[in-house]
Protein backbone atom coordinates (compact mmCIF):
# COMPACT_ATOMS: atom_id res chain seq x y z
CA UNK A 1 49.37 -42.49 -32.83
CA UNK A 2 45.69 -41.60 -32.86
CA UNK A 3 44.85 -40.05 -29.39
CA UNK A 4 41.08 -39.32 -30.74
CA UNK A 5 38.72 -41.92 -32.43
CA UNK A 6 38.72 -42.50 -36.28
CA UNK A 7 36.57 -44.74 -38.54
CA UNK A 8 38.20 -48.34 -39.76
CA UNK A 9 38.21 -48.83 -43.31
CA UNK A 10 38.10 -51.79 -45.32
CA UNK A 11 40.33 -50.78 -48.08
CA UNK A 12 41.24 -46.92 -49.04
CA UNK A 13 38.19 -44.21 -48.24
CA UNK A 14 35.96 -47.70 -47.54
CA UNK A 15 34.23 -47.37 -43.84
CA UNK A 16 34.05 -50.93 -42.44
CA UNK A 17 30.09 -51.16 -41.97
CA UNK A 18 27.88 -53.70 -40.49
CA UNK A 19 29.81 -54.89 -37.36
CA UNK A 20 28.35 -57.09 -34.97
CA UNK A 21 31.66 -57.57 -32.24
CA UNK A 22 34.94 -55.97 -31.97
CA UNK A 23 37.77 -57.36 -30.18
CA UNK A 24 41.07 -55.82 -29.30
CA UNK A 25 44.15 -58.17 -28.88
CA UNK A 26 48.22 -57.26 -28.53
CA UNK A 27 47.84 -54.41 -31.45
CA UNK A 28 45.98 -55.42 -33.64
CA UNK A 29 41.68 -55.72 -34.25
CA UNK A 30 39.56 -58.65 -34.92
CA UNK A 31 35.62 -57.64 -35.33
CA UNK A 32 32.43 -60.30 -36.80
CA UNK A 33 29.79 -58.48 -39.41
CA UNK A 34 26.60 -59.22 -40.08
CA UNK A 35 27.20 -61.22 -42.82
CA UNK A 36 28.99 -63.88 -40.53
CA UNK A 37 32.87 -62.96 -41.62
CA UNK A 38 35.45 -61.80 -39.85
CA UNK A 39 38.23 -59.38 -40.23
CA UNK A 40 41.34 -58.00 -38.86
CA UNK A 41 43.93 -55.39 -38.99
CA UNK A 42 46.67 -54.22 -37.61
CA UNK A 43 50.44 -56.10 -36.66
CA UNK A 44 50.41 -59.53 -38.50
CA UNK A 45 53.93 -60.66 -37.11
CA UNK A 46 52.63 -63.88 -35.47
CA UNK A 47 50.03 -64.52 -38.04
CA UNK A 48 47.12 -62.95 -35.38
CA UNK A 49 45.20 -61.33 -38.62
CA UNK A 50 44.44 -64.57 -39.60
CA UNK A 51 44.64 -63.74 -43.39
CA UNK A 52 47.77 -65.65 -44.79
CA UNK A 53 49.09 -62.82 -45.96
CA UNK A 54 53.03 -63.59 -45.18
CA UNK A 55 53.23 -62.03 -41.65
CA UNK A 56 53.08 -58.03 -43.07
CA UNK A 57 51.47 -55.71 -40.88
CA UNK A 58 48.12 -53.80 -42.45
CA UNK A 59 46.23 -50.94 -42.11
CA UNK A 60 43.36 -51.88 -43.44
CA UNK A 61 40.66 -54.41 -42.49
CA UNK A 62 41.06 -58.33 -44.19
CA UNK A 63 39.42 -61.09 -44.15
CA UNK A 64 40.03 -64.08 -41.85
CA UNK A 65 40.77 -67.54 -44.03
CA UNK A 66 39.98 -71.02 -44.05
CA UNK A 67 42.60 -73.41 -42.38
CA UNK A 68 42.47 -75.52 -45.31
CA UNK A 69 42.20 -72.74 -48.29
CA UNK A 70 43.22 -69.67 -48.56
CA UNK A 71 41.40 -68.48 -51.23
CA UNK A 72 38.14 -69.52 -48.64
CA UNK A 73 37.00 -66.62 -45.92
CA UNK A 74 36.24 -68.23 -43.07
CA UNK A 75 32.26 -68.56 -43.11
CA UNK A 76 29.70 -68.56 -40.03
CA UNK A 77 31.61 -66.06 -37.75
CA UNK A 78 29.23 -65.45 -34.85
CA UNK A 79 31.52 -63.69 -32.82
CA UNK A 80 35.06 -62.91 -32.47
CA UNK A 81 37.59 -62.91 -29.43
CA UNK A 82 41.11 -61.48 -28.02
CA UNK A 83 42.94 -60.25 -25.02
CA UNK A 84 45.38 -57.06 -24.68
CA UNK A 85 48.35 -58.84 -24.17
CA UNK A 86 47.93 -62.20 -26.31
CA UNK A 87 48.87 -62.68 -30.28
CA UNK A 88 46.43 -64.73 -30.49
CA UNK A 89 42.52 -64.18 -31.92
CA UNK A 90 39.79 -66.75 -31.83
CA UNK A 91 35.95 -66.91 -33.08
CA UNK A 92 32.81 -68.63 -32.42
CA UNK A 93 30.97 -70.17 -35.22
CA UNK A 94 27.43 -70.71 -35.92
CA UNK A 95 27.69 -74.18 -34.97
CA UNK A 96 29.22 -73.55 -32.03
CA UNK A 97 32.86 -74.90 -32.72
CA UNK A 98 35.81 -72.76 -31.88
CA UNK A 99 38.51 -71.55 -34.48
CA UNK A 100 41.74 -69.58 -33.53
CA UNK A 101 44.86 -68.18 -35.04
CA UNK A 102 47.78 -66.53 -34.50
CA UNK A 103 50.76 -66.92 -31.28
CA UNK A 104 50.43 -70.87 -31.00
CA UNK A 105 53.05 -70.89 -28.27
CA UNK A 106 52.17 -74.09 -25.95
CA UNK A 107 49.51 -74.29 -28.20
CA UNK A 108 47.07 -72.34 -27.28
CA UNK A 109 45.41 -72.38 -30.58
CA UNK A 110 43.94 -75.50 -29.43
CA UNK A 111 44.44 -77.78 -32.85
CA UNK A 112 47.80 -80.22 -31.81
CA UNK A 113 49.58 -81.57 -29.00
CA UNK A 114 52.50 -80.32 -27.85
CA UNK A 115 54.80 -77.64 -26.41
CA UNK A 116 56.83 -74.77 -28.59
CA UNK A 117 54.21 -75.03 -31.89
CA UNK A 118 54.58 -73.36 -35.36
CA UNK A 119 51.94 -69.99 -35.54
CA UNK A 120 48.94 -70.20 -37.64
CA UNK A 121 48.06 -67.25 -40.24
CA UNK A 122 44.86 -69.55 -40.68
CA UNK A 123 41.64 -70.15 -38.74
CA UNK A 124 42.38 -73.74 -37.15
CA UNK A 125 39.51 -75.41 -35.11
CA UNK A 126 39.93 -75.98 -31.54
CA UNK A 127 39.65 -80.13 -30.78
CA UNK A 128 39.44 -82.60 -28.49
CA UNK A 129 41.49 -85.12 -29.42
CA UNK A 130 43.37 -83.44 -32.73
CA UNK A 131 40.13 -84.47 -34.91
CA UNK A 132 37.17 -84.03 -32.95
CA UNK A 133 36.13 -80.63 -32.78
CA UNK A 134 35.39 -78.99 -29.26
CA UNK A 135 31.20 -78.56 -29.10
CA UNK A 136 28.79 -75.98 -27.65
CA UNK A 137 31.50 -73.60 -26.95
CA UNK A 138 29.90 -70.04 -25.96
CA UNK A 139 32.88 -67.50 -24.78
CA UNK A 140 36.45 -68.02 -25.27
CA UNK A 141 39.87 -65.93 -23.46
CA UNK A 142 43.10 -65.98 -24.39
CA UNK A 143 46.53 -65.44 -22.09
CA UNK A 144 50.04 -65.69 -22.44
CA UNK A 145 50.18 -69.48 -21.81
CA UNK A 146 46.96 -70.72 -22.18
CA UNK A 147 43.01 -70.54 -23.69
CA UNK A 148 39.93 -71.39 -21.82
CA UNK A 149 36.27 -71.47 -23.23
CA UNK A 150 33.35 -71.88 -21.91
CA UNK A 151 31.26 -74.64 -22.91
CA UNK A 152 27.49 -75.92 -23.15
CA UNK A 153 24.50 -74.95 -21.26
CA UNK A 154 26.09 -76.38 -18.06
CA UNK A 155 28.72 -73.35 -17.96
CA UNK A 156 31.70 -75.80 -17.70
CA UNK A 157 35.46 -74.52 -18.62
CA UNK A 158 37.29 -76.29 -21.20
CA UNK A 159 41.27 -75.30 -21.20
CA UNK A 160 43.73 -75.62 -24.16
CA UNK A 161 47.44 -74.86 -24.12
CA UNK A 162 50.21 -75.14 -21.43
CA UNK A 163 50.77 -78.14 -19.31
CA UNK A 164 49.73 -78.05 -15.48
CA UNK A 165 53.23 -79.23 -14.56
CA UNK A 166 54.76 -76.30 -16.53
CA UNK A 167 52.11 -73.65 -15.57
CA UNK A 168 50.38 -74.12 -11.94
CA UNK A 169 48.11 -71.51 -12.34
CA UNK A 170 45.65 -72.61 -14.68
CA UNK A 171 43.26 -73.05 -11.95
CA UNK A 172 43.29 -76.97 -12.88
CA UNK A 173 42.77 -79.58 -10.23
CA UNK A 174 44.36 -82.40 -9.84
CA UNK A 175 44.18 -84.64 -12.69
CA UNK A 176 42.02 -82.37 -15.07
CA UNK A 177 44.58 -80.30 -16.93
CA UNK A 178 45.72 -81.63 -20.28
CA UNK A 179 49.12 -81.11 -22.59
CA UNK A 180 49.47 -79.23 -25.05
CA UNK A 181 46.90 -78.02 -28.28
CA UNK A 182 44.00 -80.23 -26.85
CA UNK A 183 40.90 -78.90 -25.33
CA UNK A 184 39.75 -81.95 -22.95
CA UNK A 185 41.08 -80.62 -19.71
CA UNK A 186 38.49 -78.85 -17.60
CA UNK A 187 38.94 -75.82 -14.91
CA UNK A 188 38.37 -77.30 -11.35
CA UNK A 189 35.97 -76.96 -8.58
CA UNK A 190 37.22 -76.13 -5.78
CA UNK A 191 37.92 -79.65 -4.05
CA UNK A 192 40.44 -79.72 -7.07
CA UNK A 193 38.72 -83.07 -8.53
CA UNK A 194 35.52 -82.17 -10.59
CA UNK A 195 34.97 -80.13 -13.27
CA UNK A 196 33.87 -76.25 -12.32
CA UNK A 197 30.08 -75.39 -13.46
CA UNK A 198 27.97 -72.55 -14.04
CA UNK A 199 30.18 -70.06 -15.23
CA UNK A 200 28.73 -67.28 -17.11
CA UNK A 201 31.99 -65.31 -18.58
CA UNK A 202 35.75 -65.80 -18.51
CA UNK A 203 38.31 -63.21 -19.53
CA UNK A 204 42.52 -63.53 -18.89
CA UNK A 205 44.87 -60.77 -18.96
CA UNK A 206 48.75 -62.07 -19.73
CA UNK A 207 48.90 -64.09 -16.42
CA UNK A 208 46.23 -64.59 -14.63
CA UNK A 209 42.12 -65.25 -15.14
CA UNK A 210 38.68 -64.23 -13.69
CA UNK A 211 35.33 -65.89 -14.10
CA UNK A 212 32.13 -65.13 -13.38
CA UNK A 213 28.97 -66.84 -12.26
CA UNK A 214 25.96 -66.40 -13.44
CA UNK A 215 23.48 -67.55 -10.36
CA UNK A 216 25.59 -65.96 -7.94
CA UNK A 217 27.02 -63.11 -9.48
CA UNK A 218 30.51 -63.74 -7.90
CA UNK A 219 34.06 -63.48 -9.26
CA UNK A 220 36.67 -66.01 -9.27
CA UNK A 221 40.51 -65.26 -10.20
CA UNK A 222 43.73 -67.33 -10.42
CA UNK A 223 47.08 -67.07 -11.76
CA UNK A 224 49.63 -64.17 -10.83
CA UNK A 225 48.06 -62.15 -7.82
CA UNK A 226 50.93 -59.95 -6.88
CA UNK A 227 50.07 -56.56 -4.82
CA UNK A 228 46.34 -57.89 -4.22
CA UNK A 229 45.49 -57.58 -8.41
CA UNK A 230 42.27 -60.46 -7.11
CA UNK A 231 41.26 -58.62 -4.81
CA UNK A 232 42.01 -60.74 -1.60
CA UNK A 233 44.46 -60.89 0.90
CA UNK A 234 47.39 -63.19 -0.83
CA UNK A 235 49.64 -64.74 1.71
CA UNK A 236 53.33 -63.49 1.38
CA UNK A 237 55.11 -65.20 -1.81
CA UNK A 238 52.52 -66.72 -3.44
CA UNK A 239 51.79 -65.22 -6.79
CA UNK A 240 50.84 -67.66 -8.62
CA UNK A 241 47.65 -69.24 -7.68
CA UNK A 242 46.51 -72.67 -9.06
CA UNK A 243 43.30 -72.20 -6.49
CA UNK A 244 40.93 -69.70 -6.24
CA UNK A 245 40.31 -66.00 -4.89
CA UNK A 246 36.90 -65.11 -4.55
CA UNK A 247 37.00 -61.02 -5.48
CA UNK A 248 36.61 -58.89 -2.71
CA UNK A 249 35.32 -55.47 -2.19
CA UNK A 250 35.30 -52.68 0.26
CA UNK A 251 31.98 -50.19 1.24
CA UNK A 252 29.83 -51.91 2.77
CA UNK A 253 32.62 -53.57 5.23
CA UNK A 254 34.92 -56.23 3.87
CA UNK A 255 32.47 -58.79 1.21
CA UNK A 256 32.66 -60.63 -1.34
CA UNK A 257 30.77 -59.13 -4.46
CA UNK A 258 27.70 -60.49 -5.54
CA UNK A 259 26.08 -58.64 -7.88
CA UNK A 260 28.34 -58.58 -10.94
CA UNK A 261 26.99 -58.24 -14.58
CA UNK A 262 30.36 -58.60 -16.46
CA UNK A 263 33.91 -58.65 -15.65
CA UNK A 264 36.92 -57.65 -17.43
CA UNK A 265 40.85 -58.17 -16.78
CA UNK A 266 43.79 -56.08 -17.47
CA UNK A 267 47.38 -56.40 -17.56
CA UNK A 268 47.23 -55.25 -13.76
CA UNK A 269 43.92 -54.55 -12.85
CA UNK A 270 40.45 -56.12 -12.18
CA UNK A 271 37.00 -53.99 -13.03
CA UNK A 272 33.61 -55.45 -12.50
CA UNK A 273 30.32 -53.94 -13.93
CA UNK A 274 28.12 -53.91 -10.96
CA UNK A 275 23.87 -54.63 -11.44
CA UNK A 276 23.25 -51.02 -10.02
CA UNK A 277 25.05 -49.86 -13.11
CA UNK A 278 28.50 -48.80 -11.21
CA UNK A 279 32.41 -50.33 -11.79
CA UNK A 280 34.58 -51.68 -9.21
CA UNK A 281 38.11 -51.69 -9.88
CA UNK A 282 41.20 -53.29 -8.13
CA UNK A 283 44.76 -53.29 -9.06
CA UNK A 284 48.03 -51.99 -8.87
CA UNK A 285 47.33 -48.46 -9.98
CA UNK A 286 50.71 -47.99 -11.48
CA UNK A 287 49.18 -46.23 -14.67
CA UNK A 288 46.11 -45.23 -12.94
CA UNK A 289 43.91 -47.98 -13.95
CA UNK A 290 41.96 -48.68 -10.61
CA UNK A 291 39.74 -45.53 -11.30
CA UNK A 292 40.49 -44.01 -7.66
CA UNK A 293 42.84 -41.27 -8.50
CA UNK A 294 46.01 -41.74 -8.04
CA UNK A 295 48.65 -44.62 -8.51
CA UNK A 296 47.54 -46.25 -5.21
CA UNK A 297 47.17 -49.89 -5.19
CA UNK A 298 43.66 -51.39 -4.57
CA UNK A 299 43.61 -54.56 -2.90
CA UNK A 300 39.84 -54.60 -2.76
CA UNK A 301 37.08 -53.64 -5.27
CA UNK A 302 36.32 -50.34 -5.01
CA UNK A 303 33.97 -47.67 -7.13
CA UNK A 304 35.17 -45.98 -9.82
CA UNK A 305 35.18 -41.91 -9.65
CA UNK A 306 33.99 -39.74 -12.41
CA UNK A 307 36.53 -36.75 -13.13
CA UNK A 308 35.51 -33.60 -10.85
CA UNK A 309 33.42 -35.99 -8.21
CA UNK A 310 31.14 -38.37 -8.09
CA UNK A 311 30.75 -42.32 -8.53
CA UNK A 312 30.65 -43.71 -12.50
CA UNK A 313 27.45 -45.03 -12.69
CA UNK A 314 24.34 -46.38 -15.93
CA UNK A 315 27.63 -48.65 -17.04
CA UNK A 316 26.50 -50.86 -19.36
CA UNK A 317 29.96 -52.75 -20.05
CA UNK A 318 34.00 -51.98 -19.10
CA UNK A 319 36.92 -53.63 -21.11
CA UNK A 320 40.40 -52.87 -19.95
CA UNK A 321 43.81 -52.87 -21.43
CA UNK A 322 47.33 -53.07 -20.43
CA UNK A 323 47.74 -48.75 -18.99
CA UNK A 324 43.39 -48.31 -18.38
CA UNK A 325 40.09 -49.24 -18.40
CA UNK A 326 36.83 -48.09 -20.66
CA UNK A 327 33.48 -48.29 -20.26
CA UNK A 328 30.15 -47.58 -22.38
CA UNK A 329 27.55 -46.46 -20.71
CA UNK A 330 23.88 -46.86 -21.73
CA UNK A 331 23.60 -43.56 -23.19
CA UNK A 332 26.14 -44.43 -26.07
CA UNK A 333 28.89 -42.48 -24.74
CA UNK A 334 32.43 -43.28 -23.87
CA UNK A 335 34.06 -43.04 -20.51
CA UNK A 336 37.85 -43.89 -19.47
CA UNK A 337 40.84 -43.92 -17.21
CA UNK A 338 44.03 -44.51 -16.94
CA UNK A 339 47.26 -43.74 -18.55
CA UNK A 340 46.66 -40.51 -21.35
CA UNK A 341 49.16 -41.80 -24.26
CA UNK A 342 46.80 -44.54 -25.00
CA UNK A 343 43.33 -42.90 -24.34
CA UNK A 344 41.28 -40.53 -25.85
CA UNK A 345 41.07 -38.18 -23.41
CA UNK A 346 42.48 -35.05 -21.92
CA UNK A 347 45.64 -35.73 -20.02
CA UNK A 348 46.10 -38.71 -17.66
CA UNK A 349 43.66 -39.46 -15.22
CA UNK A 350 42.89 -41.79 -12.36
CA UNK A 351 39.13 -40.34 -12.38
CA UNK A 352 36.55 -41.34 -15.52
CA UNK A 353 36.88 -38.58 -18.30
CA UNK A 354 34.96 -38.76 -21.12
CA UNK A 355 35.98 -39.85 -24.78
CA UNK A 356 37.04 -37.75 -28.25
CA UNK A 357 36.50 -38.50 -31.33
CA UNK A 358 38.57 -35.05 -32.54
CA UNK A 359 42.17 -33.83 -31.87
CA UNK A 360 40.81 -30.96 -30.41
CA UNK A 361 38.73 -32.73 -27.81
CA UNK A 362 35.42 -31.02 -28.68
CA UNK A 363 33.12 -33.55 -29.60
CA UNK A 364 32.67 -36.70 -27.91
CA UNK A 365 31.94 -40.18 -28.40
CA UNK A 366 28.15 -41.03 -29.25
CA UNK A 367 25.98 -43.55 -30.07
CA UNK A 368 28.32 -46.40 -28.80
CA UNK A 369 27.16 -49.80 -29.12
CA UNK A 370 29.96 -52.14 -28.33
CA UNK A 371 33.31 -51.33 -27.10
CA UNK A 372 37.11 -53.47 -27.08
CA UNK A 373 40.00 -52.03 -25.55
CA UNK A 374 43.47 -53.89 -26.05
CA UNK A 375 46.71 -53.53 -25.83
CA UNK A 376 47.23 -49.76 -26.85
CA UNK A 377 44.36 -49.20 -28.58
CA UNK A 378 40.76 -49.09 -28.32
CA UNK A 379 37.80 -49.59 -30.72
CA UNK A 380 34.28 -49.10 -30.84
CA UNK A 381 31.22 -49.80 -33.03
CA UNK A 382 28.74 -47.37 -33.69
CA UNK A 383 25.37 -46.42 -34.42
């Protein structure tokens, strides 16, 4: 295990160059170039490299394929996608259609209707009705169960995957939640009848989802919400949450937060890049993850602490993983917390400590300009 940061090659003593997005998924990588490809690397056992290459692991960065040939890369990659505790990758194209590969269980892949479907080690496009492929799509998330992606200029939230009547807490209202592979059920508004609007991002962890708003710069969660993970008080039992939480947050008083820039979900834990440049974390704390200190859970928002005092601020995004959280900050440097076997930093920590890239912990991270932190591993590119 690499506890200190290393660069990704494409083949032996080849640095990968010219990334545009990386994206960090249940172990293994997925990042877009310049050149509109993508590539992966990393445990192929569900076919989540996307390369055809008979389910075998690899060390290396390879190409992402064609559904239809496999002798084809996969052409006008705009950006890739994947969550810490999904086997599952998916990527934007130029066009704006969806393609994913990978875990295809309930079909989450988005390409066929049904329940327990065959994995893909091929880029399959996400559809509508098994031929029609789903338009204007501008994020994409992946759980467990389930994918969602946002869609057109309207911010509306198509879902693909699981049934409603086998997994209540999609967030679906009554009547809007498809079966299967196809993408033409829609998250709900709150009355439960009309299609939710305006969101700006969406991100899941294994079980449960947050979204955030653009206008309002609000948070919105749903699915498993044991110990207070959304940030709101969750009456006794109910875990699994078909309806909204609005995220929470303590100092000043008890409020709901309105000034988010970007949001990002763990496999227990919430943390929400603030406007003023500060994170606000909430969780179970069991591997330190809510940034506080200590394995205390946080049932409300609350700021993240910088190692040896003071509040983590100049954040300019946070990803989080299944045992901590990262950030970049706008001066290119790395910052994290959480559980020390699968950071780079000194020892664990429930405080912000800065990032290696050397066993000895001498020199630290620089020039950061994107950042992905999955499962048990984190990447990020650089300048």
């Amino acid at each position: 295990n690499n506890l200190y940061a290393e660069l990704v090659e494409s083949s032996a003593a080849v640095d990968l160059v010219d990334v545009v997005n990386v994206a960090a998924g249940a172990d293994f990588t997925c990042v877009a170039k310049t050149d509109n490809t993508a590539l992966c690397w990393g445990e192929n056992g569900q076919g989540q490299l996307g390369n055809d290459g008979g389910l075998v692991d690899t060390s290396y960065a390879d190409a992402v394929v064609k559904e239809t040939a496999t002798t084809l890369t996969l052409p006008d990659v705009q950006k890739v996608f994947a969550e810490q505790d999904a086997s599952t990758a998916c990527a934007i194209l130029t066009d704006g259609t969806g393609r994913c590969w990978g875990d295809n269980f309930h079909g989450k892949i988005g390409h066929d209707i049904g329940t327990y479907l065959p994995d893909e080690p091929m880029a399959q496009p996400v559809t509508t009705d098994e031929v029609a492929h789903l338009q204007n799509l501008k994020s994409i998330s992946i759980s467990n169960y389930s994918s969602h992606g946002i869609t057109g200029s309207s911010g509306e939230i198509a879902v693909w995957g699981v049934d409603r009547t086998n997994y209540e807490n999609k967030g679906c209202g009554t009547g809007l939640c498809g079966s299967g592979g196809i993408a033409n059920a829609y998250v709900a508004d709150a009355d439960g009848t009309t299609k939710q609007k305006g969101a700006e991002q969406i991100v899941s962890g294994a079980y449960f989802s947050c979204i955030r708003y653009k206008a309002s710069g609000h948070i919105e969660c749903f699915g498993y919400s044991g110990q207070g993970i959304h940030g709101n008080i969750i009456p006794a039992g109910e875990y699994d949450r078909a309806k909204y939480d609005v995220l929470h947050t303590y100092s000043p008083g008890y409020n709901e937060i309105t000034n988010a820039a970007s949001v990002s979900v763990g496999d227990k834990a919430i943390c929400v890049t603030l406007t003023t440049g500060k994170v606000k974390c909430t969780g179970t704390g069991d591997y330190y993850e809510t940034g506080g200190g200590g394995h205390a859970a946080w049932t409300r928002a609350q700021v993240v602490q910088i190692d040896g005092g003071g509040d983590l601020d100049n954040v300019a995004e946070v990803d989080s993983g299944t045992r901590g959280s990262c950030v970049r900050r706008n001066d290119g440097t790395i910052w994290c917390w959480g559980h020390s076997n699968y950071l780079p930093t000194q020892g664990n920590s429930g405080y912000a400590k800065q990032a290696y890239e050397d066993s000895g912990y001498t020199t630290v991270i620089t020039g950061a300009t994107s950042l992905a932190y999955g499962a048990q591993a984190g990447c990020a590119t650089i300048n």
